[in-house]
N, C-alpha and C. Protein backbone atom coordinates (compact mmCIF):
# COMPACT_ATOMS: atom_id res chain seq x y z
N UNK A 1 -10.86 58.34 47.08
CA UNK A 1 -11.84 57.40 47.58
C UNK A 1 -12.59 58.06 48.73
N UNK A 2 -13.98 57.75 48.88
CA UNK A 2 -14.77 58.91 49.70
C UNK A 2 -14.82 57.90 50.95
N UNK A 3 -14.96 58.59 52.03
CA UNK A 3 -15.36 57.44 53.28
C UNK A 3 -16.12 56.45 53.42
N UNK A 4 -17.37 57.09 52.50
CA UNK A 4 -18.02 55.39 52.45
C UNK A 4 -17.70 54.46 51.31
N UNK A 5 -16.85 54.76 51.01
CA UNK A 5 -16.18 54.24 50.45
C UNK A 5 -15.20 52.91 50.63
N UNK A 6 -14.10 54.11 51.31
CA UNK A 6 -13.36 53.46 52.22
C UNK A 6 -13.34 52.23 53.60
N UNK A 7 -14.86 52.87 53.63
CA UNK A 7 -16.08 51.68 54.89
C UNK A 7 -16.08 50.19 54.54
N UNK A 8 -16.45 50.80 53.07
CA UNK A 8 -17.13 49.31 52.51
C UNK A 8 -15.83 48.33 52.13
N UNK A 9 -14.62 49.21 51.83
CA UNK A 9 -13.83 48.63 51.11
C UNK A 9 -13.14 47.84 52.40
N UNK A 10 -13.00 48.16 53.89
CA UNK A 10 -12.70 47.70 54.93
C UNK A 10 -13.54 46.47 55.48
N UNK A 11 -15.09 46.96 55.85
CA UNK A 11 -16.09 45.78 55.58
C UNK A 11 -15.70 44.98 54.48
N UNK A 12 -15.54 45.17 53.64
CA UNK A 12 -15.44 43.91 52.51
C UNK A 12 -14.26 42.90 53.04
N UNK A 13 -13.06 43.71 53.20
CA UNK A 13 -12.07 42.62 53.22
C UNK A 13 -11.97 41.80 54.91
N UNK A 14 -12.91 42.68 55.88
CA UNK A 14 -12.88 41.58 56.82
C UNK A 14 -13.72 40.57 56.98
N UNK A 15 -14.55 40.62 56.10
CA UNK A 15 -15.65 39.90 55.41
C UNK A 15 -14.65 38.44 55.27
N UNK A 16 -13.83 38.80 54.32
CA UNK A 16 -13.23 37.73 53.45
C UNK A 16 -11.88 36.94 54.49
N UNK A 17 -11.59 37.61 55.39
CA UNK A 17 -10.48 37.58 56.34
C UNK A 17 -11.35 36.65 57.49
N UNK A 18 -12.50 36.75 58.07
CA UNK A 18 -13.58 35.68 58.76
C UNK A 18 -13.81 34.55 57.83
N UNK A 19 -13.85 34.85 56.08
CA UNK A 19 -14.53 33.47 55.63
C UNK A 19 -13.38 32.35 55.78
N UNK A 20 -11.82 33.27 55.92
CA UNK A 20 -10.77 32.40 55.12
C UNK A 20 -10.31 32.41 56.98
N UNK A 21 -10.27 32.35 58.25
CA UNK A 21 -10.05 32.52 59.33
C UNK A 21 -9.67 31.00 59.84
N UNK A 22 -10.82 29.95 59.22
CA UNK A 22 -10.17 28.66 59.74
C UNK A 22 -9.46 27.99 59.09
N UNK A 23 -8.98 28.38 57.99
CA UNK A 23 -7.85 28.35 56.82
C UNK A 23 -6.67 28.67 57.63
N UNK A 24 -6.49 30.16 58.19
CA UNK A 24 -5.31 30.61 58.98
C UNK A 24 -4.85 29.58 59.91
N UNK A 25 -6.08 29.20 60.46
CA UNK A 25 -5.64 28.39 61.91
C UNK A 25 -4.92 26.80 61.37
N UNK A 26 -6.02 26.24 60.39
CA UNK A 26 -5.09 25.23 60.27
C UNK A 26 -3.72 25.66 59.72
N UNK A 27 -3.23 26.40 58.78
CA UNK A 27 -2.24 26.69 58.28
C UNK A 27 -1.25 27.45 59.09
N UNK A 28 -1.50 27.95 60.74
CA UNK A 28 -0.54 27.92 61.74
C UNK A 28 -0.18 26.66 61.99
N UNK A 29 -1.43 26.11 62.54
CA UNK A 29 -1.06 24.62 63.46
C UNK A 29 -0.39 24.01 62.98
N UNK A 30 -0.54 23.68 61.29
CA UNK A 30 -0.03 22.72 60.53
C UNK A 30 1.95 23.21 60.54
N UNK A 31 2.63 23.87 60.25
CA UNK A 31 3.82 24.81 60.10
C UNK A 31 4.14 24.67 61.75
N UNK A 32 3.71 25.15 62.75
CA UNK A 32 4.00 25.43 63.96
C UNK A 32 4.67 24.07 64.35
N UNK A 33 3.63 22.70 63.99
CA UNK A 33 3.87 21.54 64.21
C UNK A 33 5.10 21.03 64.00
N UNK A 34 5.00 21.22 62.42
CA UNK A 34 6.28 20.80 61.57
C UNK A 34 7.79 21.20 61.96
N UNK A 35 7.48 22.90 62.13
CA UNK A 35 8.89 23.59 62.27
C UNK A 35 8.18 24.49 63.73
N UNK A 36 8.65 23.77 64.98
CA UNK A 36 8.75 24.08 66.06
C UNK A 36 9.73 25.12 66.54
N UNK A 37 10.67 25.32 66.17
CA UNK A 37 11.87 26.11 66.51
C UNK A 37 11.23 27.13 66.61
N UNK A 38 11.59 27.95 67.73
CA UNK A 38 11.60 29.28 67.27
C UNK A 38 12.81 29.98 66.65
N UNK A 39 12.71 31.24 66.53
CA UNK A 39 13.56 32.34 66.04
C UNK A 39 13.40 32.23 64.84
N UNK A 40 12.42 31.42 63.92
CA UNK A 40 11.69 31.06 62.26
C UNK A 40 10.80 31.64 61.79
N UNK A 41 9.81 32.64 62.57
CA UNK A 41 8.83 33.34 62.64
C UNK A 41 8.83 34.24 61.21
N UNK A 42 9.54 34.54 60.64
CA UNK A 42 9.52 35.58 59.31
C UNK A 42 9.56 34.35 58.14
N UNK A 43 10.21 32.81 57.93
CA UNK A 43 9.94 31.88 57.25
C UNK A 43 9.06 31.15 57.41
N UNK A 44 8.03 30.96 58.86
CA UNK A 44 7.10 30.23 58.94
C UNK A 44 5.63 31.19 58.02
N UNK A 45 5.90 32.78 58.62
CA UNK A 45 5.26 33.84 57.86
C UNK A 45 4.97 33.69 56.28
N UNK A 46 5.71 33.65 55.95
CA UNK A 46 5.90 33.44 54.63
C UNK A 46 5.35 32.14 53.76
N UNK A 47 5.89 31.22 55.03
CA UNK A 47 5.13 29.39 54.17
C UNK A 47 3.57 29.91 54.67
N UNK A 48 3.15 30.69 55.81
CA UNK A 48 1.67 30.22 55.49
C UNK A 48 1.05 31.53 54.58
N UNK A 49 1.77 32.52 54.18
CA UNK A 49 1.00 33.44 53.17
C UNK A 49 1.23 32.34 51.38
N UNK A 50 2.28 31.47 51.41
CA UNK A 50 2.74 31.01 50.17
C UNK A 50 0.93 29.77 50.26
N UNK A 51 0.75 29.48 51.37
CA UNK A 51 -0.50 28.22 51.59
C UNK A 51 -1.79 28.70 51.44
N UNK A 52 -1.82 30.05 51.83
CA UNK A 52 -3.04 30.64 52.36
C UNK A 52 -3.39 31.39 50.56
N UNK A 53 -2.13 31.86 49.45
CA UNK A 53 -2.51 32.56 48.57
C UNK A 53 -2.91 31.76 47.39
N UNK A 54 -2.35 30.39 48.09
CA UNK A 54 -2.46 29.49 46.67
C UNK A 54 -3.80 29.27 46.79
N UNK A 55 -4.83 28.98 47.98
CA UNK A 55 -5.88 28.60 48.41
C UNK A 55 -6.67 29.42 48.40
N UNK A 56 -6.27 31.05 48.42
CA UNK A 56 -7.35 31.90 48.21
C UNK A 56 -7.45 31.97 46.52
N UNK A 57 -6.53 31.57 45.47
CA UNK A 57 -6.43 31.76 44.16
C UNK A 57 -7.43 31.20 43.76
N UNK A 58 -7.90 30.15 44.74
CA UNK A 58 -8.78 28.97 43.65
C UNK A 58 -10.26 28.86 44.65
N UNK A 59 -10.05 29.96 45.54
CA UNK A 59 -11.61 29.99 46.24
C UNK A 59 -12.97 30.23 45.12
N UNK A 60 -13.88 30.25 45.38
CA UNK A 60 -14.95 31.00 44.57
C UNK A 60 -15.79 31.80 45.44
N UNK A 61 -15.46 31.86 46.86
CA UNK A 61 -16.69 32.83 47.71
C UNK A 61 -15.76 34.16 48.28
N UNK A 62 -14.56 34.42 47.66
CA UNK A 62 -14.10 35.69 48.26
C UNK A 62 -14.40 36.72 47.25
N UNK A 63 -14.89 36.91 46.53
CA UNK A 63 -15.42 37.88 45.77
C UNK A 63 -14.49 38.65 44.61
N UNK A 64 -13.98 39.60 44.50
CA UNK A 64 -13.48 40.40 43.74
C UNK A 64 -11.83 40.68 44.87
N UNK A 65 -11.62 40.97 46.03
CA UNK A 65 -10.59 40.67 46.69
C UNK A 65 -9.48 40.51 46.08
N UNK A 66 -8.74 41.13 45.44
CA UNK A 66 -7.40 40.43 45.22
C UNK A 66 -6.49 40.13 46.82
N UNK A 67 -5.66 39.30 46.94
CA UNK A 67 -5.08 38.37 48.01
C UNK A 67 -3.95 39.58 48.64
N UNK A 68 -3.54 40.13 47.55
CA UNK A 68 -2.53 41.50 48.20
C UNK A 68 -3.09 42.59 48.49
N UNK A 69 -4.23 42.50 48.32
CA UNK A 69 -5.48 43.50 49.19
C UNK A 69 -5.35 43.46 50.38
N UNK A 70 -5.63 42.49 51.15
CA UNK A 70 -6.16 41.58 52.18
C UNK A 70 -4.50 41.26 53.33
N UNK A 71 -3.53 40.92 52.17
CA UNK A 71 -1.91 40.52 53.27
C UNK A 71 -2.15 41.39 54.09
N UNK A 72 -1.80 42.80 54.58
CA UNK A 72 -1.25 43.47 55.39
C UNK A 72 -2.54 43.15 56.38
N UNK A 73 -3.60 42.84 56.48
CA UNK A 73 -4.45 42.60 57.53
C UNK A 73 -4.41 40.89 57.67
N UNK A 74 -4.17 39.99 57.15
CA UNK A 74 -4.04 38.71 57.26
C UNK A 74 -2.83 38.36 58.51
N UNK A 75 -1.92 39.15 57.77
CA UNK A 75 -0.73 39.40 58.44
C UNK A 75 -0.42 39.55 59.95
N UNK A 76 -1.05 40.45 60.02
CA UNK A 76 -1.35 40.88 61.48
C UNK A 76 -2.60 40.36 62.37
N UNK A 77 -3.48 39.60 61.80
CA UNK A 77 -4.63 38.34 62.27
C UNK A 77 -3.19 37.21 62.78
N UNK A 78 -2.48 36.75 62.17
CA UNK A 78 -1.63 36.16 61.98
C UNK A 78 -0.96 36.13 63.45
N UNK A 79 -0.21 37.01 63.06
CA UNK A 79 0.48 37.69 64.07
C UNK A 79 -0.39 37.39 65.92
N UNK A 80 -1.48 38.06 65.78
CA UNK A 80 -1.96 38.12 66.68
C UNK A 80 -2.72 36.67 67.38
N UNK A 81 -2.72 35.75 66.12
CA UNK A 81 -2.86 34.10 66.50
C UNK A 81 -1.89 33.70 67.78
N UNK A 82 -0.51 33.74 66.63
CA UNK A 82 0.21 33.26 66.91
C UNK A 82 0.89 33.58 68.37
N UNK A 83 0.59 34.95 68.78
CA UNK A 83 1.03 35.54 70.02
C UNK A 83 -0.07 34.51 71.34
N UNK A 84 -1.20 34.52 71.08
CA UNK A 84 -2.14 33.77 71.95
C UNK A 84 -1.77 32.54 71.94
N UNK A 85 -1.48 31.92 70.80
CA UNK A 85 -0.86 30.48 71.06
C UNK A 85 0.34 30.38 71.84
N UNK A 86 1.05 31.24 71.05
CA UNK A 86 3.04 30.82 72.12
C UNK A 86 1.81 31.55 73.27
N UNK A 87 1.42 32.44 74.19
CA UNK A 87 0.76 32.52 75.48
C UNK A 87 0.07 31.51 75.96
N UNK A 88 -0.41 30.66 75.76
CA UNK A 88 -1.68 29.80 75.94
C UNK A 88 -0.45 28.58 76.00
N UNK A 89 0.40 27.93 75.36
CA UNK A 89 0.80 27.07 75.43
C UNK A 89 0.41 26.19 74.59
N UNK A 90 -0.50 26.70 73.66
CA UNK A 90 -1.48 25.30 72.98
C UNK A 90 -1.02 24.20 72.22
N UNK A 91 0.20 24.31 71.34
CA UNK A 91 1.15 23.36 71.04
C UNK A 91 2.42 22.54 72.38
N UNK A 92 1.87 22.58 73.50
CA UNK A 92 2.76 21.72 74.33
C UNK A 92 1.92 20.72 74.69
């Protein structure tokens, strides 16, 4: 794969990672709410990729994207939510 290649193929999927972004958020808040505990963080992970893939299956504006394209950067959007929230306090 040539670099511009590789450009576009990066542009593309953060493309699709902004369209599906307020998807993430409700699908923290919603889980965070429910199952408050911590030390759950790898099963809460998991319920919102199981929410977020069923919902990207049946989108029509993410393009060609397959959804396991996209995890390992969702993932870590994720991740990096969730760190600003437990900081921020925003669920107390």
């Amino acid at each position: 794969m040539s670099f511009i290649s590789s450009l576009s193929k990066v542009a593309s999927n953060m493309s699709v990672i902004v369209k599906i972004l307020p998807s993430i958020i409700d699908a923290i808040k919603v889980i965070e709410n429910q199952y408050a505990e911590t030390g759950k963080g790898k099963q809460k992970l998991e319920l919102v990729r199981v929410i977020l893939e069923t919902a990207y299956s049946f989108a029509e504006d993410v393009g060609d994207t397959d959804f396991n394209d996209i995890w390992p950067m969702v993932s870590k959007v994720i991740s990096g939510i969730v760190s600003v929230f437990n900081a921020t306090g925003w669920n107390k």
